[in-house]
PDB file of N, CA and C in Angstrom:
ATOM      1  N   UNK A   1       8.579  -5.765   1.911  1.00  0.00           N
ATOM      2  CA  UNK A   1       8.091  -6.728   0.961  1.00  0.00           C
ATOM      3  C   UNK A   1       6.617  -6.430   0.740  1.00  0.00           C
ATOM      4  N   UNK A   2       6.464  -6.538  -0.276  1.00  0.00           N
ATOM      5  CA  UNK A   2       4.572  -6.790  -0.709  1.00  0.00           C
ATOM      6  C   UNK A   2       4.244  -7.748  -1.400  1.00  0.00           C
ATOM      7  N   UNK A   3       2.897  -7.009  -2.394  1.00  0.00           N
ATOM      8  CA  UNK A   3       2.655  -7.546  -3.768  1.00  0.00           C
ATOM      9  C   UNK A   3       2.080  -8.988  -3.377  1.00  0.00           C
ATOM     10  N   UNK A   4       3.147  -9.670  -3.413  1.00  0.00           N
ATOM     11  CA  UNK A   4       2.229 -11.333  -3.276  1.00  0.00           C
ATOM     12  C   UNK A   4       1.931 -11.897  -1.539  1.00  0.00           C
ATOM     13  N   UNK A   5       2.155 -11.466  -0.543  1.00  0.00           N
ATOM     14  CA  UNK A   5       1.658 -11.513   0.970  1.00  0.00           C
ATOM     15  C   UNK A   5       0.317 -11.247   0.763  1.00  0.00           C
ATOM     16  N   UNK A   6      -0.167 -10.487  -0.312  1.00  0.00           N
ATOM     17  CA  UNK A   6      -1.917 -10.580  -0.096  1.00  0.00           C
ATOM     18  C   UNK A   6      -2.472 -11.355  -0.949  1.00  0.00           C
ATOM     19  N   UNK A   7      -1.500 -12.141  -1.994  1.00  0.00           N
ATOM     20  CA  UNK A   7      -2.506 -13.117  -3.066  1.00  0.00           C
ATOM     21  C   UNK A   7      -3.619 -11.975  -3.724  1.00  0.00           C
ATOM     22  N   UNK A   8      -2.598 -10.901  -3.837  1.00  0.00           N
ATOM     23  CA  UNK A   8      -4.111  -9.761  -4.653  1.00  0.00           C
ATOM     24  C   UNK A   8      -4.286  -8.825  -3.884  1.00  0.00           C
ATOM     25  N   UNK A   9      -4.589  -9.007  -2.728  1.00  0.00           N
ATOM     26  CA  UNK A   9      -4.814  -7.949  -1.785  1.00  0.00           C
ATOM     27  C   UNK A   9      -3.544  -6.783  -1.499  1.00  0.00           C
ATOM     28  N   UNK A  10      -3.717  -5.704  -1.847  1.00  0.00           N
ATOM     29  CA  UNK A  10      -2.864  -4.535  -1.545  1.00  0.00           C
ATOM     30  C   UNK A  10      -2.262  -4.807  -0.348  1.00  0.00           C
ATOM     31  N   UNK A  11      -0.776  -5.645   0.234  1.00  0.00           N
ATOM     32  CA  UNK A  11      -0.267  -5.558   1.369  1.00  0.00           C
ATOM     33  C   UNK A  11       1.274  -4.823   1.541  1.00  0.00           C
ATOM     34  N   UNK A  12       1.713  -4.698   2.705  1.00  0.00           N
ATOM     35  CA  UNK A  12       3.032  -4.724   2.638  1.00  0.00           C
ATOM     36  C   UNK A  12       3.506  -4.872   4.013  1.00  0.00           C
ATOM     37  N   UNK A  13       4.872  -5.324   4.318  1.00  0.00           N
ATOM     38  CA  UNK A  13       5.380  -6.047   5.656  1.00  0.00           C
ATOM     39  C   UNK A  13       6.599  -4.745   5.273  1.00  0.00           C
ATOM     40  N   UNK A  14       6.848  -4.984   7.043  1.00  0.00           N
ATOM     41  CA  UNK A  14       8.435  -4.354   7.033  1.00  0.00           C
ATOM     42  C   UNK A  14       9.046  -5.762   7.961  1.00  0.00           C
ATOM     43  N   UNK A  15       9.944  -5.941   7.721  1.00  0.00           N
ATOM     44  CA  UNK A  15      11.290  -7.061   8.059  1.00  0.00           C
ATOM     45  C   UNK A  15      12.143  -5.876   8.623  1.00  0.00           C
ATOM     46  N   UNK A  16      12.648  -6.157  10.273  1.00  0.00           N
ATOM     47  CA  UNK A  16      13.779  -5.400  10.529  1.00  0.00           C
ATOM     48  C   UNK A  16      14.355  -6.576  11.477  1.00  0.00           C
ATOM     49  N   UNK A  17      15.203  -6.074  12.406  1.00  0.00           N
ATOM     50  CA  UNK A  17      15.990  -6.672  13.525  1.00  0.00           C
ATOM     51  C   UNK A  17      15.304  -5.781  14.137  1.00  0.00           C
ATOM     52  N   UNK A  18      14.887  -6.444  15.991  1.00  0.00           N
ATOM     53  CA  UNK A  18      14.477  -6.271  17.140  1.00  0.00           C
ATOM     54  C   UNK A  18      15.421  -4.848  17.132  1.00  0.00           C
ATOM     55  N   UNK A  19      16.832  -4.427  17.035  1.00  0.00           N
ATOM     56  CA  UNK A  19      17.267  -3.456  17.619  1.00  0.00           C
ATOM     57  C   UNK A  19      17.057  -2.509  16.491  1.00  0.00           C
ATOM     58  N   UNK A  20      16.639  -2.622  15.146  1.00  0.00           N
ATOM     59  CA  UNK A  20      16.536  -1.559  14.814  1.00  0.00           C
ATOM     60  C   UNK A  20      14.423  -1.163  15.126  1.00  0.00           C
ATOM     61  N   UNK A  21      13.824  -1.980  14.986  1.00  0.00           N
ATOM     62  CA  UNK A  21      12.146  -1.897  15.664  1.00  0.00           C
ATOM     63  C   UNK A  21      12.187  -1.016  16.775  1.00  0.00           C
ATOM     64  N   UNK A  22      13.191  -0.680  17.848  1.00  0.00           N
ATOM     65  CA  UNK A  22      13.251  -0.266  18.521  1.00  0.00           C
ATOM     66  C   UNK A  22      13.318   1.383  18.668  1.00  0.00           C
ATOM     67  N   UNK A  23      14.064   1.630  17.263  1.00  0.00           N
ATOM     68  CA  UNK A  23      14.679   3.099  16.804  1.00  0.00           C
ATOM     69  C   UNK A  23      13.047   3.648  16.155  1.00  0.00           C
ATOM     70  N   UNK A  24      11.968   2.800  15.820  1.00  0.00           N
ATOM     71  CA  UNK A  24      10.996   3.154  14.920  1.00  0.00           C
ATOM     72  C   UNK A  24       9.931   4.081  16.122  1.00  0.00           C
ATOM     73  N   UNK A  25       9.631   4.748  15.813  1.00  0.00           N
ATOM     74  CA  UNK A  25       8.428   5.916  16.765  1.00  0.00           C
ATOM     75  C   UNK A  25       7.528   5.525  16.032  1.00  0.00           C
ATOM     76  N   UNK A  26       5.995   6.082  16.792  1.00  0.00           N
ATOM     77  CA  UNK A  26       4.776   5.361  16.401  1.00  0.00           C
ATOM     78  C   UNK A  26       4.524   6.301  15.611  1.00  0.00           C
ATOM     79  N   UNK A  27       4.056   5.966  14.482  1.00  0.00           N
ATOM     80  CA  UNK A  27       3.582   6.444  13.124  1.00  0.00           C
ATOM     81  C   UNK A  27       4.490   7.181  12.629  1.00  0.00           C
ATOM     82  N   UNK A  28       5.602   6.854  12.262  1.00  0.00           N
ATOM     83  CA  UNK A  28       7.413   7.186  12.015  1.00  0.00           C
ATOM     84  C   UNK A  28       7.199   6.565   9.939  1.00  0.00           C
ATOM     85  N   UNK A  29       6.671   5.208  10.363  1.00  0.00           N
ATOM     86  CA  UNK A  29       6.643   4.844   8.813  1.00  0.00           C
ATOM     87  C   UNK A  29       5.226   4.782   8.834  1.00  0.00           C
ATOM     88  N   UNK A  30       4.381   4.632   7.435  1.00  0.00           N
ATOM     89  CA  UNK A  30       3.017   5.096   6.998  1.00  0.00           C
ATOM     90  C   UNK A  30       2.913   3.785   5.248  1.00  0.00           C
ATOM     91  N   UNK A  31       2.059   3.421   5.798  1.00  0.00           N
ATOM     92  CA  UNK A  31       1.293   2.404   4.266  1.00  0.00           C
ATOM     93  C   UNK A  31      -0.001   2.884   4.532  1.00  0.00           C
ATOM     94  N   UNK A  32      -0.926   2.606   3.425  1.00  0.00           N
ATOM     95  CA  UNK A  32      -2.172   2.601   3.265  1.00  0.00           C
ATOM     96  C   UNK A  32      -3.360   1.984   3.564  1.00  0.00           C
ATOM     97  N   UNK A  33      -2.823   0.473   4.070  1.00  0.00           N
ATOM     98  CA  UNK A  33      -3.517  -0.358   4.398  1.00  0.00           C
ATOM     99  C   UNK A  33      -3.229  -1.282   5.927  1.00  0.00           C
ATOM    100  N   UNK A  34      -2.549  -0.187   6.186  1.00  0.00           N
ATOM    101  CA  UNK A  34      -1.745  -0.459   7.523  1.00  0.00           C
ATOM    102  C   UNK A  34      -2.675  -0.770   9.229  1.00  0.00           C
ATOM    103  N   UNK A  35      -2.671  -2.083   9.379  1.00  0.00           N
ATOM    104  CA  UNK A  35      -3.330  -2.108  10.784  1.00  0.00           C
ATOM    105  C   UNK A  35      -5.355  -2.279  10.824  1.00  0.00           C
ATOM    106  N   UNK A  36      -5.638  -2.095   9.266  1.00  0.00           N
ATOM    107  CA  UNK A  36      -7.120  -2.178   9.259  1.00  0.00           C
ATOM    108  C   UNK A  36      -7.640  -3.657   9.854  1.00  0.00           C
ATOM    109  N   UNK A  37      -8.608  -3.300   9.577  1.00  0.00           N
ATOM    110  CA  UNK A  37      -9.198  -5.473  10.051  1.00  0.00           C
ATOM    111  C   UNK A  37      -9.408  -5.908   8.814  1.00  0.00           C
ATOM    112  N   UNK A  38      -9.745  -5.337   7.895  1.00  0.00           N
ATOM    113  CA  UNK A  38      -9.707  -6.046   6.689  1.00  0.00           C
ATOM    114  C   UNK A  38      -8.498  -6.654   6.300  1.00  0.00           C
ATOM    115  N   UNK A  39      -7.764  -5.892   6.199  1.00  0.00           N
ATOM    116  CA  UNK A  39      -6.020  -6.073   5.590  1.00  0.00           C
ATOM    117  C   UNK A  39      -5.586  -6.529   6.630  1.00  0.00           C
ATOM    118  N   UNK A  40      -5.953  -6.900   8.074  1.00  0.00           N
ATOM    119  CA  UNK A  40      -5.386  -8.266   8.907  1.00  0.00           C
ATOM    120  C   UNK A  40      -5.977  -9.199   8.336  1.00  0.00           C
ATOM    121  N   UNK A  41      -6.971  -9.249   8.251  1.00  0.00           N
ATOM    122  CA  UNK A  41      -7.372 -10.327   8.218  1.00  0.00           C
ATOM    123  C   UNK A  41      -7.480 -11.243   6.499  1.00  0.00           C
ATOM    124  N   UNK A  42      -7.011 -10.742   5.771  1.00  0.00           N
ATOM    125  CA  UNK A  42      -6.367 -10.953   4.559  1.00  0.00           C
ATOM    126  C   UNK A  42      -5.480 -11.581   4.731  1.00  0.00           C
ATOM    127  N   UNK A  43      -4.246 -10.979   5.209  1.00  0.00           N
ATOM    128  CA  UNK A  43      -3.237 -11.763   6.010  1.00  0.00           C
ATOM    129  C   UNK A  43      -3.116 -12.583   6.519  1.00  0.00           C
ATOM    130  N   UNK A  44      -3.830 -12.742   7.685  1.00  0.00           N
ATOM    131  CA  UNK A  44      -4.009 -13.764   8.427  1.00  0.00           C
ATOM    132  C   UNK A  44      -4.402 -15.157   7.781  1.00  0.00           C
ATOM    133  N   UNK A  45      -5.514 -14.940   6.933  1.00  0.00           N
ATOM    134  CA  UNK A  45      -5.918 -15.875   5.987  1.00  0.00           C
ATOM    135  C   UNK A  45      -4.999 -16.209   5.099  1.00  0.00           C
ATOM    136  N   UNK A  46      -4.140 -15.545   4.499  1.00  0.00           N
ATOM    137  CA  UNK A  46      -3.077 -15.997   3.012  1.00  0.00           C
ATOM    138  C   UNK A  46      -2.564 -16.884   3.781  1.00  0.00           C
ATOM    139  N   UNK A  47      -1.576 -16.762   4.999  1.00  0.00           N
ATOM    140  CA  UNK A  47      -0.651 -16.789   6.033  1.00  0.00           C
ATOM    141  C   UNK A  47      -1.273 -18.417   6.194  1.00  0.00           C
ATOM    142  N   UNK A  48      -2.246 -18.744   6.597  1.00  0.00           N
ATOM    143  CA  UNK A  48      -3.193 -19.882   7.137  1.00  0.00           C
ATOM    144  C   UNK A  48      -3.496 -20.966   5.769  1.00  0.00           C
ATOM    145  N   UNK A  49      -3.728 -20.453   4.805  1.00  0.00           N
ATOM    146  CA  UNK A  49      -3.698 -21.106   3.520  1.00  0.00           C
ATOM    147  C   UNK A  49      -2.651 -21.437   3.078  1.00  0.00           C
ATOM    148  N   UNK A  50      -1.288 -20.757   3.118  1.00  0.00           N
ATOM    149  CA  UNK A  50       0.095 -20.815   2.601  1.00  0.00           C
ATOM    150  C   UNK A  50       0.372 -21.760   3.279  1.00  0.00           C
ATOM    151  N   UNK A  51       0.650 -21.670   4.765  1.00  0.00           N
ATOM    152  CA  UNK A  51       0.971 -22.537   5.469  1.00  0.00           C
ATOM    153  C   UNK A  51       0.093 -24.352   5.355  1.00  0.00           C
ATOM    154  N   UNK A  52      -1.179 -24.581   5.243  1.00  0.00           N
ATOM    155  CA  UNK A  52      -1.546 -25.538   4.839  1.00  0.00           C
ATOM    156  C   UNK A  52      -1.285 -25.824   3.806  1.00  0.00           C
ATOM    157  N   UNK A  53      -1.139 -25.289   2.865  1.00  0.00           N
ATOM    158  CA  UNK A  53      -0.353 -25.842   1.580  1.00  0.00           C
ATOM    159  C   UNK A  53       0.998 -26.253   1.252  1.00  0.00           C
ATOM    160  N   UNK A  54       1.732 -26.090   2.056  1.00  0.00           N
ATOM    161  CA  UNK A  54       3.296 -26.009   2.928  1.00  0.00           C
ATOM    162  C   UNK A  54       3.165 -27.368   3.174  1.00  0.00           C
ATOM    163  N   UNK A  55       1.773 -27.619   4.053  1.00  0.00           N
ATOM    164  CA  UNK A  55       2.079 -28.672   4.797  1.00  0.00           C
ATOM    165  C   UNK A  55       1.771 -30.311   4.196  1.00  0.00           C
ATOM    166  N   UNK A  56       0.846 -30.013   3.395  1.00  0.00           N
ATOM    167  CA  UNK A  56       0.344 -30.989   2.583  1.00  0.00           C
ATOM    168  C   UNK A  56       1.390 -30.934   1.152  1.00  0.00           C
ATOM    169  N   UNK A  57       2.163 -30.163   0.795  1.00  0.00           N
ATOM    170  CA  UNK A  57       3.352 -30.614  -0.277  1.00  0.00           C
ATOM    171  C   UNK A  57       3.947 -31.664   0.425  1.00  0.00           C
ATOM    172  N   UNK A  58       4.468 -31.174   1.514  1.00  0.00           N
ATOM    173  CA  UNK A  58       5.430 -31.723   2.565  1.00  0.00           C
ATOM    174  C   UNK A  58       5.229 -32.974   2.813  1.00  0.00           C
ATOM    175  N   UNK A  59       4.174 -33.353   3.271  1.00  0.00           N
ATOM    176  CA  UNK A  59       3.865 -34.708   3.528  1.00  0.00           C
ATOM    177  C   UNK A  59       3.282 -35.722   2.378  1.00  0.00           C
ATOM    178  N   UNK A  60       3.059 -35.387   1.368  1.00  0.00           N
ATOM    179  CA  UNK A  60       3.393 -35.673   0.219  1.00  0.00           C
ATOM    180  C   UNK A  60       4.603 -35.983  -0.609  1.00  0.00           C
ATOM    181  N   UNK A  61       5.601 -35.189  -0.253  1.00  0.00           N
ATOM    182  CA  UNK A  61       6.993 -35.411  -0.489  1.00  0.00           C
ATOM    183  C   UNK A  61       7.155 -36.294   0.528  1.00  0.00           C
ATOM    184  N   UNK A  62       6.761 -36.732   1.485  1.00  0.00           N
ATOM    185  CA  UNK A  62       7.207 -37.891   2.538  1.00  0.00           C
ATOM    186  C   UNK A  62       7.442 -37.506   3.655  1.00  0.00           C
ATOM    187  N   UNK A  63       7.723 -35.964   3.906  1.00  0.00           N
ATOM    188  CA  UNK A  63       8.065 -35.677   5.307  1.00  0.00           C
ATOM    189  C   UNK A  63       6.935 -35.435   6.172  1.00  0.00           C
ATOM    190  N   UNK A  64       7.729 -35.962   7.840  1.00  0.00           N
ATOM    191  CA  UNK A  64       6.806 -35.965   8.539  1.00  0.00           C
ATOM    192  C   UNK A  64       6.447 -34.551   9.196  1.00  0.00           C
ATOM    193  N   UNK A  65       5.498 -34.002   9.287  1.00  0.00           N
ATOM    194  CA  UNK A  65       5.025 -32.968   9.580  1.00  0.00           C
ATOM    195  C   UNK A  65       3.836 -33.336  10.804  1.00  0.00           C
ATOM    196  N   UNK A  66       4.391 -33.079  12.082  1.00  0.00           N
ATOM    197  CA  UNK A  66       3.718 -32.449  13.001  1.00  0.00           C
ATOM    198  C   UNK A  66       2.168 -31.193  13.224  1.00  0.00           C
ATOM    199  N   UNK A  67       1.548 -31.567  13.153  1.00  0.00           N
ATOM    200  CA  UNK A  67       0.658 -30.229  12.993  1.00  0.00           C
ATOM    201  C   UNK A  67      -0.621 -30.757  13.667  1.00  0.00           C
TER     202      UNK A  67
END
């Protein structure tokens, strides 16, 4: 997946199952923006914003949200 995980920022995720992560060797697959601190921390931030915005729909719609 990419494209919108960075809100702009050049990202991309891989999604597998634990048993196939396992079959992967280190530096087996290759992105461009893979592992920097910038492009974590892009992430990290969308991830942190998405999620507060998640949370405040939510409890707005009425549900109770823990946080």
């Amino acid at each position: 997946m990419a494209k919108g995980i960075g809100n702009g920022f050049p990202l991309a995720a891989v999604v597998t199952t634990p048993e196939i992560a396992k079959s992967f060797q280190q530096a087996l697959h290759v992105n461009t923006f893979g592992g920097n601190p910038l492009a974590c921390a892009v992430a990290s931030t969308v991830l942190d914003v998405r999620n507060i915005a998640a949370i405040v729909f939510l409890r707005g719609a009425g549900v109770c949200v823990d946080r």
